[in-house]
C-alpha atoms as a PDB file:
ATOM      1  CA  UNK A   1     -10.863  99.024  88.924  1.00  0.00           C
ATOM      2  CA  UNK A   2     -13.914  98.598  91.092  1.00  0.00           C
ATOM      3  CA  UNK A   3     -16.188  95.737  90.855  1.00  0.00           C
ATOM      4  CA  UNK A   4     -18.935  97.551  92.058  1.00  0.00           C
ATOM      5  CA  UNK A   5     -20.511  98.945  88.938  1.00  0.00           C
ATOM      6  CA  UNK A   6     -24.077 100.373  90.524  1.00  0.00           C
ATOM      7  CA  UNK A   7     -24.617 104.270  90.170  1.00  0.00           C
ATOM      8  CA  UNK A   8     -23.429 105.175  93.622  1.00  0.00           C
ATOM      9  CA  UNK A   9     -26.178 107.455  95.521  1.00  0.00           C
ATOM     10  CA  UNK A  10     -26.762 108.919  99.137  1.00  0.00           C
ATOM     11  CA  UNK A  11     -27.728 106.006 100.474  1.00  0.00           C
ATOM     12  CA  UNK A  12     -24.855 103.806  98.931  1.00  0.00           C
ATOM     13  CA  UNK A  13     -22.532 106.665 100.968  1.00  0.00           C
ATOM     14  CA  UNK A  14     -24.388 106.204 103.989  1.00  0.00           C
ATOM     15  CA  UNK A  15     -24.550 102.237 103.772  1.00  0.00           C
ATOM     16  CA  UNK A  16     -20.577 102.470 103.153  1.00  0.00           C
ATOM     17  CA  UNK A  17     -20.044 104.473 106.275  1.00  0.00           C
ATOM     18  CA  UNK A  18     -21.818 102.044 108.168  1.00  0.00           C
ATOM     19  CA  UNK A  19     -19.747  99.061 107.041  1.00  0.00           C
ATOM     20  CA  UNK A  20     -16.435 101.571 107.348  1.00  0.00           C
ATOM     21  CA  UNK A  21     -15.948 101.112 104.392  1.00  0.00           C
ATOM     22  CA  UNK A  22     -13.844 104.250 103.184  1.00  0.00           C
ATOM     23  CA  UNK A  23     -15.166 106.766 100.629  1.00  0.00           C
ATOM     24  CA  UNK A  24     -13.020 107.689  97.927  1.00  0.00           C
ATOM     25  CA  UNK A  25     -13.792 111.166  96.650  1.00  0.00           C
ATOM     26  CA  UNK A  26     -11.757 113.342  93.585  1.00  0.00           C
ATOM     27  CA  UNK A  27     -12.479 116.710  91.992  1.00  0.00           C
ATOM     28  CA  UNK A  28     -12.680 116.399  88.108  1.00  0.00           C
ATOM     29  CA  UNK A  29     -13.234 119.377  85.384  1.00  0.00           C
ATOM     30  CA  UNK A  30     -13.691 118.078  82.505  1.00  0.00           C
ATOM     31  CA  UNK A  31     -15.128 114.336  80.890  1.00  0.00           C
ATOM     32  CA  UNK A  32     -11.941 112.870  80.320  1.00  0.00           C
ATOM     33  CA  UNK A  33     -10.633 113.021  83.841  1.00  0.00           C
ATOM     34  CA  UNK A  34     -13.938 111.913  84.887  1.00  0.00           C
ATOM     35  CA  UNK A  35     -13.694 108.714  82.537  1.00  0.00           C
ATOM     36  CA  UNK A  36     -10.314 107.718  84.190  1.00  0.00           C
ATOM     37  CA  UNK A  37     -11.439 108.568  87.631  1.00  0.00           C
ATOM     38  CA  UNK A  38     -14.642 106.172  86.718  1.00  0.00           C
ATOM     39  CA  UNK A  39     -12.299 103.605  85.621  1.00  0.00           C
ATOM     40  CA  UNK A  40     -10.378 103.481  89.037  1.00  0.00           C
ATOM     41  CA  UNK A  41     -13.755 103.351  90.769  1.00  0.00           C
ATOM     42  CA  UNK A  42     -13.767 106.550  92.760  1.00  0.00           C
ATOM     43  CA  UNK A  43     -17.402 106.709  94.030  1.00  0.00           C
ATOM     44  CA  UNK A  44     -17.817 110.559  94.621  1.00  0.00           C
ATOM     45  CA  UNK A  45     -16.373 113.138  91.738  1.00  0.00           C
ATOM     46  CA  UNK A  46     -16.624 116.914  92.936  1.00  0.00           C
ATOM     47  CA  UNK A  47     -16.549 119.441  90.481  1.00  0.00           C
ATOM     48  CA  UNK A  48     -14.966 122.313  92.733  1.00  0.00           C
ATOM     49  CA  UNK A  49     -14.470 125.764  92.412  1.00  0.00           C
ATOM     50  CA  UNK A  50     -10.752 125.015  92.951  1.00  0.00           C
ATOM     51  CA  UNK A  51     -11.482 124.975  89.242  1.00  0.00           C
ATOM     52  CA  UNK A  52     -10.144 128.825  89.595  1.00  0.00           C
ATOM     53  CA  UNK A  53      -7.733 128.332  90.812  1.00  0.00           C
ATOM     54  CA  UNK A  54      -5.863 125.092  88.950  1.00  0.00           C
ATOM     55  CA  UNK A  55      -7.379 125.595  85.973  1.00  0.00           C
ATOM     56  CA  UNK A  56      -8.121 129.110  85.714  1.00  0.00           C
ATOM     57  CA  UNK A  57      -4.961 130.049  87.158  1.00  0.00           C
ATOM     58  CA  UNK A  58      -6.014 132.728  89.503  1.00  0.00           C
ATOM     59  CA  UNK A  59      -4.952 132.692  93.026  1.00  0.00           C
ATOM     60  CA  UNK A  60      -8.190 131.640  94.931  1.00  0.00           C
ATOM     61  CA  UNK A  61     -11.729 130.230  94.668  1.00  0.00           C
ATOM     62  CA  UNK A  62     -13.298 133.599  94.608  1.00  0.00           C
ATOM     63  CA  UNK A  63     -13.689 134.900  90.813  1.00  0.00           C
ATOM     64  CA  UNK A  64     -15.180 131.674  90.072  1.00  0.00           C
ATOM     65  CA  UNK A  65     -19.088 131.907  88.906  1.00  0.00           C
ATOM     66  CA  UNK A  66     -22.266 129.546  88.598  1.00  0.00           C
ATOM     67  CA  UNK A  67     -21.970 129.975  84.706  1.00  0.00           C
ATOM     68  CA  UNK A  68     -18.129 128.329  85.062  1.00  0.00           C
ATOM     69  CA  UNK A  69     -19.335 125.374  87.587  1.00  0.00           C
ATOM     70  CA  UNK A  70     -22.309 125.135  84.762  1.00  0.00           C
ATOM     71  CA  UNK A  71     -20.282 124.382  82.282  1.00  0.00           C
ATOM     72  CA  UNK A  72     -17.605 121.853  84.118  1.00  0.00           C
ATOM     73  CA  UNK A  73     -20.043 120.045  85.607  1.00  0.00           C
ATOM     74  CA  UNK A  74     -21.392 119.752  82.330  1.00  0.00           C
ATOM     75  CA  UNK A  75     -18.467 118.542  80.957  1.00  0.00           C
ATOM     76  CA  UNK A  76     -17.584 116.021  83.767  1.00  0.00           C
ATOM     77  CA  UNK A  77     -21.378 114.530  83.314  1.00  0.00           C
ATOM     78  CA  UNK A  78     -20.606 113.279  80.086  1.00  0.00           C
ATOM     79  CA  UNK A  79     -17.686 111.183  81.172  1.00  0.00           C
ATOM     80  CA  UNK A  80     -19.327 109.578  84.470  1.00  0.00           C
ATOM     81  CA  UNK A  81     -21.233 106.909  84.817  1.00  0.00           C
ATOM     82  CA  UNK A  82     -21.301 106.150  88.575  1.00  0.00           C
ATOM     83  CA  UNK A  83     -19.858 108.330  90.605  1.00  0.00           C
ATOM     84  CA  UNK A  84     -22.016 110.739  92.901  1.00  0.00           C
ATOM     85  CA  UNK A  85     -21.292 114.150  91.061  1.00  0.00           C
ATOM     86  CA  UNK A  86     -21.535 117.369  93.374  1.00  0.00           C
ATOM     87  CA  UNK A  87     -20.711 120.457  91.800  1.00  0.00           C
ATOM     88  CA  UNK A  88     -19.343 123.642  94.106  1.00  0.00           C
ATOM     89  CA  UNK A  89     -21.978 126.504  94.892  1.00  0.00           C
ATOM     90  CA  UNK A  90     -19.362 129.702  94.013  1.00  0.00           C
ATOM     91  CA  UNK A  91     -18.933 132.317  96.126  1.00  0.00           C
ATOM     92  CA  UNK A  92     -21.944 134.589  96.857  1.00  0.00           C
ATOM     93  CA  UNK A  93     -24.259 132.428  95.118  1.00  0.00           C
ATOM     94  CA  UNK A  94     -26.052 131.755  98.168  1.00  0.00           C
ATOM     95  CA  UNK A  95     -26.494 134.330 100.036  1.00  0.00           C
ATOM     96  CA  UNK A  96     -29.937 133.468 100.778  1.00  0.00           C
ATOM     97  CA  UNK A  97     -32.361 130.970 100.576  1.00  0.00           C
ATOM     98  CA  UNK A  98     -33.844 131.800  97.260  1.00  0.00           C
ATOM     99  CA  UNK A  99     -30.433 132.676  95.629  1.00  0.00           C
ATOM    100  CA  UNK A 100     -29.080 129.312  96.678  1.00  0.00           C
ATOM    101  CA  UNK A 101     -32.541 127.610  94.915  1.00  0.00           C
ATOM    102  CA  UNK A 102     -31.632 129.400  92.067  1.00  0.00           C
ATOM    103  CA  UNK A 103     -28.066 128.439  91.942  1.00  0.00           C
ATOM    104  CA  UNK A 104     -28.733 124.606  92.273  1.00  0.00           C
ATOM    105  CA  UNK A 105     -31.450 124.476  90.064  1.00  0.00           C
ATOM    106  CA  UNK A 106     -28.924 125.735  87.149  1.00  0.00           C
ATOM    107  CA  UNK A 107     -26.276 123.024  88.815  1.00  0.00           C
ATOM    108  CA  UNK A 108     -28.568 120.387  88.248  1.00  0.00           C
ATOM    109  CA  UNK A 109     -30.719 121.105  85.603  1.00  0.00           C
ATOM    110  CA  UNK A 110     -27.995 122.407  83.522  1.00  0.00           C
ATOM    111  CA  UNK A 111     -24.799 121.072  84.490  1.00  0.00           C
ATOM    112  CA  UNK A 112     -26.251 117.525  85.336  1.00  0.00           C
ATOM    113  CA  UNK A 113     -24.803 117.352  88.969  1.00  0.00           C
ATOM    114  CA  UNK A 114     -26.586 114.993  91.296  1.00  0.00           C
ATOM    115  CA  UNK A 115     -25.835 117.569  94.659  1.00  0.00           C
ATOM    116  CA  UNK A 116     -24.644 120.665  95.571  1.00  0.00           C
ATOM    117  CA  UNK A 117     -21.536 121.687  98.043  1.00  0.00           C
ATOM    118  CA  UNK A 118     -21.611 124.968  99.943  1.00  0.00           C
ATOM    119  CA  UNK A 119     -19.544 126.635 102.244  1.00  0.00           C
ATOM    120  CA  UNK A 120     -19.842 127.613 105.754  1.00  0.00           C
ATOM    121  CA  UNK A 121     -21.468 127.324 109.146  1.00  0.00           C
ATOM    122  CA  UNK A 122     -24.289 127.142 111.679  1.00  0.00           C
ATOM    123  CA  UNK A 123     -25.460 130.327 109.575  1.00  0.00           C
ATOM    124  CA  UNK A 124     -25.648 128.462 106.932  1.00  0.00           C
ATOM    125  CA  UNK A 125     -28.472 126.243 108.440  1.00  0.00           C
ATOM    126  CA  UNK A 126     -31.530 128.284 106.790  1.00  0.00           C
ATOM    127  CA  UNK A 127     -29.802 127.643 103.304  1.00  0.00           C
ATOM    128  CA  UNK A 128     -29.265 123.934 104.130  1.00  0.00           C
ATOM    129  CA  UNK A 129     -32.447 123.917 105.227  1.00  0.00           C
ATOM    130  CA  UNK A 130     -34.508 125.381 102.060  1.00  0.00           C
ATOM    131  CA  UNK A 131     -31.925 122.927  99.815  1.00  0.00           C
ATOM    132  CA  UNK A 132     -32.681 119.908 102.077  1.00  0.00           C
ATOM    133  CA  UNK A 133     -36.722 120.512 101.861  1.00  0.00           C
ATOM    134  CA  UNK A 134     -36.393 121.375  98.258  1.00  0.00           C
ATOM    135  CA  UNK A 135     -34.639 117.817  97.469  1.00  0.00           C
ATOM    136  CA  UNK A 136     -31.068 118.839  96.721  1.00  0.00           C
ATOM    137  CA  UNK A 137     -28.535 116.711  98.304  1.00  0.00           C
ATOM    138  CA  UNK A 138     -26.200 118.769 100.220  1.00  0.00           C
ATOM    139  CA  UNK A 139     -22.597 118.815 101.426  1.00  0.00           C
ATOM    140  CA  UNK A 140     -22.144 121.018 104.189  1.00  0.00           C
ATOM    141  CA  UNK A 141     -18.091 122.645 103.703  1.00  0.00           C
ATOM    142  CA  UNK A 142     -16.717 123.102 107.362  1.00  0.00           C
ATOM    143  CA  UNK A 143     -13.074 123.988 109.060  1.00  0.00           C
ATOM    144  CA  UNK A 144     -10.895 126.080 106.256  1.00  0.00           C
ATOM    145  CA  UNK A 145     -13.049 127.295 103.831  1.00  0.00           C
ATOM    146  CA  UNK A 146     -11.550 128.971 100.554  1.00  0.00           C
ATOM    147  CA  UNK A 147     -14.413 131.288  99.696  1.00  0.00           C
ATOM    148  CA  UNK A 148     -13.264 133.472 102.996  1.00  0.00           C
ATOM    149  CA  UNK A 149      -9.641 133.157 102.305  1.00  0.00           C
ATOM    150  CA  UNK A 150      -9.386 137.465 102.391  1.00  0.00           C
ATOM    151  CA  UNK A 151     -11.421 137.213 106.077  1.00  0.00           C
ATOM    152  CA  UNK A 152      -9.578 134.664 107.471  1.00  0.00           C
ATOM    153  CA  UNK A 153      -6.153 135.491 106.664  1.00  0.00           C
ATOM    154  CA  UNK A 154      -5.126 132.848 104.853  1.00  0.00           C
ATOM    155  CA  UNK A 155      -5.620 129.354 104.285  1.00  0.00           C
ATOM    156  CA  UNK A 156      -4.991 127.989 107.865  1.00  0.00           C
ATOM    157  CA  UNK A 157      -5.906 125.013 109.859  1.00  0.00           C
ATOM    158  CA  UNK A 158      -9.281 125.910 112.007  1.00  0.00           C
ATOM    159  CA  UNK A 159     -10.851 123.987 115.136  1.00  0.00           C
ATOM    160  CA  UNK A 160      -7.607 124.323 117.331  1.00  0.00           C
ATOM    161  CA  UNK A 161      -8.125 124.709 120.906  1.00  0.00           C
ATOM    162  CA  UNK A 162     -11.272 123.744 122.951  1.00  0.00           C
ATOM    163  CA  UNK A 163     -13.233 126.442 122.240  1.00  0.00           C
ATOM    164  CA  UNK A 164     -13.003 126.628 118.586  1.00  0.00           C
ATOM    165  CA  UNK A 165     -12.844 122.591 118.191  1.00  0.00           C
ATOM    166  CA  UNK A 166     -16.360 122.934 120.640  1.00  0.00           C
ATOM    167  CA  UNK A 167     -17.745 125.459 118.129  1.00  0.00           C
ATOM    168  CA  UNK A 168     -16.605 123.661 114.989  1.00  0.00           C
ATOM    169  CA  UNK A 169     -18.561 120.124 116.012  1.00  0.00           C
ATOM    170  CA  UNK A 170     -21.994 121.952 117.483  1.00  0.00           C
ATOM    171  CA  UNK A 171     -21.829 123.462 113.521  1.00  0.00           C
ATOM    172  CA  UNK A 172     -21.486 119.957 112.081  1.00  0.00           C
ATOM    173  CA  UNK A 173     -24.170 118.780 114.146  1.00  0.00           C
ATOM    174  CA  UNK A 174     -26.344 121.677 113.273  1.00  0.00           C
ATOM    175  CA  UNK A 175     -25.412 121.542 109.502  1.00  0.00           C
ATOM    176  CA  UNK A 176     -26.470 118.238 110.146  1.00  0.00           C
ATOM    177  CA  UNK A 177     -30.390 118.694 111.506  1.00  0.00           C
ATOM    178  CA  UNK A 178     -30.293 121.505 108.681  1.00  0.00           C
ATOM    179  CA  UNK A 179     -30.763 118.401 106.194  1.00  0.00           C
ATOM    180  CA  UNK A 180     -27.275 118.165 104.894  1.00  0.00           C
ATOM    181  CA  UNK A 181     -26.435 114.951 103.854  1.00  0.00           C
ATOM    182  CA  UNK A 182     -22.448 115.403 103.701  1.00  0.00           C
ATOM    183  CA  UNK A 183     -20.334 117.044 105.397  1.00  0.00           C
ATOM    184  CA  UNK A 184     -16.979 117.713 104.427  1.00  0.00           C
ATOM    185  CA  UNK A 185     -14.236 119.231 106.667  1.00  0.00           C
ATOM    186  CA  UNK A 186     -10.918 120.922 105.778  1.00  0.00           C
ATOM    187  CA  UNK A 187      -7.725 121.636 107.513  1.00  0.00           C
ATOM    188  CA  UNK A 188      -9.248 120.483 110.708  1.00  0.00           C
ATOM    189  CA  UNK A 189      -6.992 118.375 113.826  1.00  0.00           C
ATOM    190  CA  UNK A 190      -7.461 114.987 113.121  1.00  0.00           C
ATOM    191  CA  UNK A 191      -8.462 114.308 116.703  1.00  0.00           C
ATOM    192  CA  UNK A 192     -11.481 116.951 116.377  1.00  0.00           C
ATOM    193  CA  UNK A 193     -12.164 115.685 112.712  1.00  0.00           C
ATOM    194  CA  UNK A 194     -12.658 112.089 114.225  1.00  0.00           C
ATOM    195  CA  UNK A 195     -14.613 113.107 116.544  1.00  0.00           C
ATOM    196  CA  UNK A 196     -17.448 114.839 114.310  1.00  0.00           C
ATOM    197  CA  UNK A 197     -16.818 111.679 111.804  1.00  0.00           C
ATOM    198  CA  UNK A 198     -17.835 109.369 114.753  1.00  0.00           C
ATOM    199  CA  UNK A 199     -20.814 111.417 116.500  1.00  0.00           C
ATOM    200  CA  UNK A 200     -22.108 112.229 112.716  1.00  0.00           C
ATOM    201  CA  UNK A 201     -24.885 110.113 111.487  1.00  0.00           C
ATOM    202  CA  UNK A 202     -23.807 111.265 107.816  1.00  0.00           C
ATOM    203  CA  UNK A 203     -20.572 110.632 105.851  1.00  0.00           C
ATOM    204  CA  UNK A 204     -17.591 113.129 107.315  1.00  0.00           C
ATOM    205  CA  UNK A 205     -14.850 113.308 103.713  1.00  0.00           C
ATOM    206  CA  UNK A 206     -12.002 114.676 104.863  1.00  0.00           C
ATOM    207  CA  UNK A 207      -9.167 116.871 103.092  1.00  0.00           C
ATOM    208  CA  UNK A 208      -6.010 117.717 105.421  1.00  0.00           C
ATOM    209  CA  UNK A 209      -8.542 116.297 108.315  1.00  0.00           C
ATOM    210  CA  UNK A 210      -6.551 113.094 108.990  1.00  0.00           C
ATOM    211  CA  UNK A 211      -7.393 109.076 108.502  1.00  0.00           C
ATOM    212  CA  UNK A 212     -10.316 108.785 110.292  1.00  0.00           C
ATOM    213  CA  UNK A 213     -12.715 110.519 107.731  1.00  0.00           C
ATOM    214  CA  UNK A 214     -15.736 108.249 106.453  1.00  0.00           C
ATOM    215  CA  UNK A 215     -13.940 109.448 103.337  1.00  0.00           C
ATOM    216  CA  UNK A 216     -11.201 111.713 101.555  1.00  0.00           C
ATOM    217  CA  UNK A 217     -10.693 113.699  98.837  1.00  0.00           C
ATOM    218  CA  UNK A 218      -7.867 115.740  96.883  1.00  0.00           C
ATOM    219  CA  UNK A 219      -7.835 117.787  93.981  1.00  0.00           C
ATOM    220  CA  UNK A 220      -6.835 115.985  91.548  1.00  0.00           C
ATOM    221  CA  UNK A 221      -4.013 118.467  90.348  1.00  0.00           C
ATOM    222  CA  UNK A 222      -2.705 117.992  93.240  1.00  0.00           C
ATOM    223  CA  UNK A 223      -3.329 113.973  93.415  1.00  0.00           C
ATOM    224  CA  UNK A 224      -1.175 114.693  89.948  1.00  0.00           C
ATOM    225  CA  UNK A 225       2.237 116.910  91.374  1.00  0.00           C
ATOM    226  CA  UNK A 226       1.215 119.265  88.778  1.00  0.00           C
ATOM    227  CA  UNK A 227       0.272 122.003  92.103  1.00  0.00           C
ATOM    228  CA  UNK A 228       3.596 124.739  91.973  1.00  0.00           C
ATOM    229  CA  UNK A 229       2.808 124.771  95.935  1.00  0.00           C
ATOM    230  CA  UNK A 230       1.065 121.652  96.737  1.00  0.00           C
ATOM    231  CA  UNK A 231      -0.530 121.617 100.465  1.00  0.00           C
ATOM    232  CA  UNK A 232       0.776 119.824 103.006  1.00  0.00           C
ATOM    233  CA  UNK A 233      -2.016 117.566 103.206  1.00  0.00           C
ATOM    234  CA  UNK A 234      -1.832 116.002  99.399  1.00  0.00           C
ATOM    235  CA  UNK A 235       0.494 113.263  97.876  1.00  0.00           C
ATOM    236  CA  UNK A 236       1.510 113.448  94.690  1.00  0.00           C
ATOM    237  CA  UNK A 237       0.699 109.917  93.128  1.00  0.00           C
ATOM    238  CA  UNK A 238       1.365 110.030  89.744  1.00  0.00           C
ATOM    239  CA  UNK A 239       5.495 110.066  90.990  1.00  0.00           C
ATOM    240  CA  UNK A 240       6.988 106.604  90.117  1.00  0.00           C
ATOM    241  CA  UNK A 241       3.771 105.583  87.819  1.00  0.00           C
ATOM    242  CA  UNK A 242       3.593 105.393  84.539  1.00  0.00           C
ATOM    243  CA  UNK A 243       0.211 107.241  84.105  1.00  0.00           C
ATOM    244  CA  UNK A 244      -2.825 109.318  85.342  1.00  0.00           C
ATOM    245  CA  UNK A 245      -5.052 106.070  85.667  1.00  0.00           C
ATOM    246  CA  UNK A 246      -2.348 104.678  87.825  1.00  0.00           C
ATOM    247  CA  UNK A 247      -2.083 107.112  89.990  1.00  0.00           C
ATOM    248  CA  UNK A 248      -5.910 107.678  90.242  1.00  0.00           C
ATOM    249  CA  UNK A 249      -6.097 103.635  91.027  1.00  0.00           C
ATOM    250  CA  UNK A 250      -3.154 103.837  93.975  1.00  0.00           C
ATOM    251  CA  UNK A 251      -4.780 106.825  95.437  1.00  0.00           C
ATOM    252  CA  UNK A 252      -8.114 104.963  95.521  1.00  0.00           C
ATOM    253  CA  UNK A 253      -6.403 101.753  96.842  1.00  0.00           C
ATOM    254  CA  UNK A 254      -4.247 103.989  99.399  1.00  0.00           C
ATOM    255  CA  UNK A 255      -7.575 105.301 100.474  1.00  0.00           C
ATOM    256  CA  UNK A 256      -9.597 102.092 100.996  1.00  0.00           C
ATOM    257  CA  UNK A 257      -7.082 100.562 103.039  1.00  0.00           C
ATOM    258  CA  UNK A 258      -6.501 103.677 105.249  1.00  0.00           C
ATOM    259  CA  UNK A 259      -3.395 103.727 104.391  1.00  0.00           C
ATOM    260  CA  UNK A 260      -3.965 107.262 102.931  1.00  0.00           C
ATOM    261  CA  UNK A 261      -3.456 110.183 104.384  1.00  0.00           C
ATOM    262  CA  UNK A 262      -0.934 109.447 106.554  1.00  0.00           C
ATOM    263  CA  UNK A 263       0.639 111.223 109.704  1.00  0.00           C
ATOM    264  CA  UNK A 264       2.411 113.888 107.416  1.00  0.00           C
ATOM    265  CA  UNK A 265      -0.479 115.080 106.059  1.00  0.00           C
ATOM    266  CA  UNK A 266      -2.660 115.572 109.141  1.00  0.00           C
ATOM    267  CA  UNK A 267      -2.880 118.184 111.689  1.00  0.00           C
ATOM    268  CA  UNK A 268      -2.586 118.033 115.241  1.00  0.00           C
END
């Protein structure tokens, strides 16, 4: 459990960066899970529109809508305490400026989350931008993104070769002078994903982006084995413990001492 017992907040994220200290980050659905994920001192929960997905059960982010975020985020409010809680902007709910107001307005107001995540881009900067000036903390969603599964083809690693690893780190950095205070890449080379993490003035959480993240972060069905096709880049660490809180803890651990993710579940 984690001595530290302060609400963490942007600038507790930032200040841990700059120590190198590592971030540990979970999604969560519901108060209970965020209770045990409390207990085992994970400092950022993320309530994600992989909701649809392992709770839902369909097969990708997209049918998920502000109303369901609403409501889990609600939920997961009630059982944290500390944690920074972002909640997932769903997909199409910010198509523009205005829209994307809208959307975090209901996140926060009625769901209780503390910041937003959105997917997406340097065209994303005008968004980021209207979020940022508004005072919504933001988490900028780079490399694989979910919402575009259908355009992209799949769920596939992104930022391989020079000229897409050159285009995917002058997006961070743009994302970046947007306002965003997060940014958060997926299925990205580690090499490349170190890179933005160490030109970055903001935390860099990593999934499938290799160890040297500010931070990481799973879905916690995943974290759990209870994924039928877990991806490559999760660990199921509830096998050989005796319960969730366990496995939350060695996850947590495994993170803070870099010891998690390892080779196997990063991408060259």
């Amino acid at each position: 459990m984690s001595k530290e017992r302060r609400p963490v907040t942007l600038s507790t994220l930032r200040a841990m960066k700059a120590r190198g200290e590592r971030i540990a980050c979970l999604t969560a659905y519901e108060a209970s899970q965020a209770r045990v994920l409390e207990e085992a001192g994970v400092d950022l929960i993320l309530v994600g529109d992989s909701l649809g997905m392992v709770v839902q059960g369909h097969e990708t982010t997209v049918p998920v809508t502000v109303d369901d975020v609403v409501y889990h985020t609600r939920c997961v409010a009630r059982g944290r305490r500390r944690a920074f809680l972002l909640a997932d902007m769903p997909f199409l709910s910010y198509t523009s400026p205005e829209r994307a107001l809208e959307t975090a307005c209901r996140l926060m107001q009625e769901g209780g989350a503390q910041g937003v995540k959105l997917e997406g881009g340097a065209g994303q900067r005008e968004v980021v931008a209207a979020l940022a000036g508004a005072g919504v903390p933001v988490c900028a969603h780079l490399g694989l993104q979910p919402q575009a599964v259908h355009r992209l083809g799949g769920y596939r690693v992104q930022g391989r070769g020079e000229a897409a690893a050159r285009a995917l780190a002058e997006e961070a950095r743009a994302l970046e002078a947007a306002g965003a205070d997060l940014l958060l890449l997926e299925c990205v080379p580690r090499a490349l994903a170190a890179r933005i993490a160490r030109e970055a003035s903001v935390p860099v959480i990593g999934i499938g982006a290799g160890p040297d993240c500010d931070g990481q972060i799973l879905v916690l069905h995943d974290l759990l084995g209870l994924t039928e096709r877990p991806p490559r880049f999760a660990q199921d660490f509830l096998a050989g413990r005796g319960s969730v809180r366990e496995a939350v803890a060695a996850y947590v651990a495994a993170v803070r001492e870099g010891r998690f993710p390892g080779p196997e579940h990063s991408f060259d």
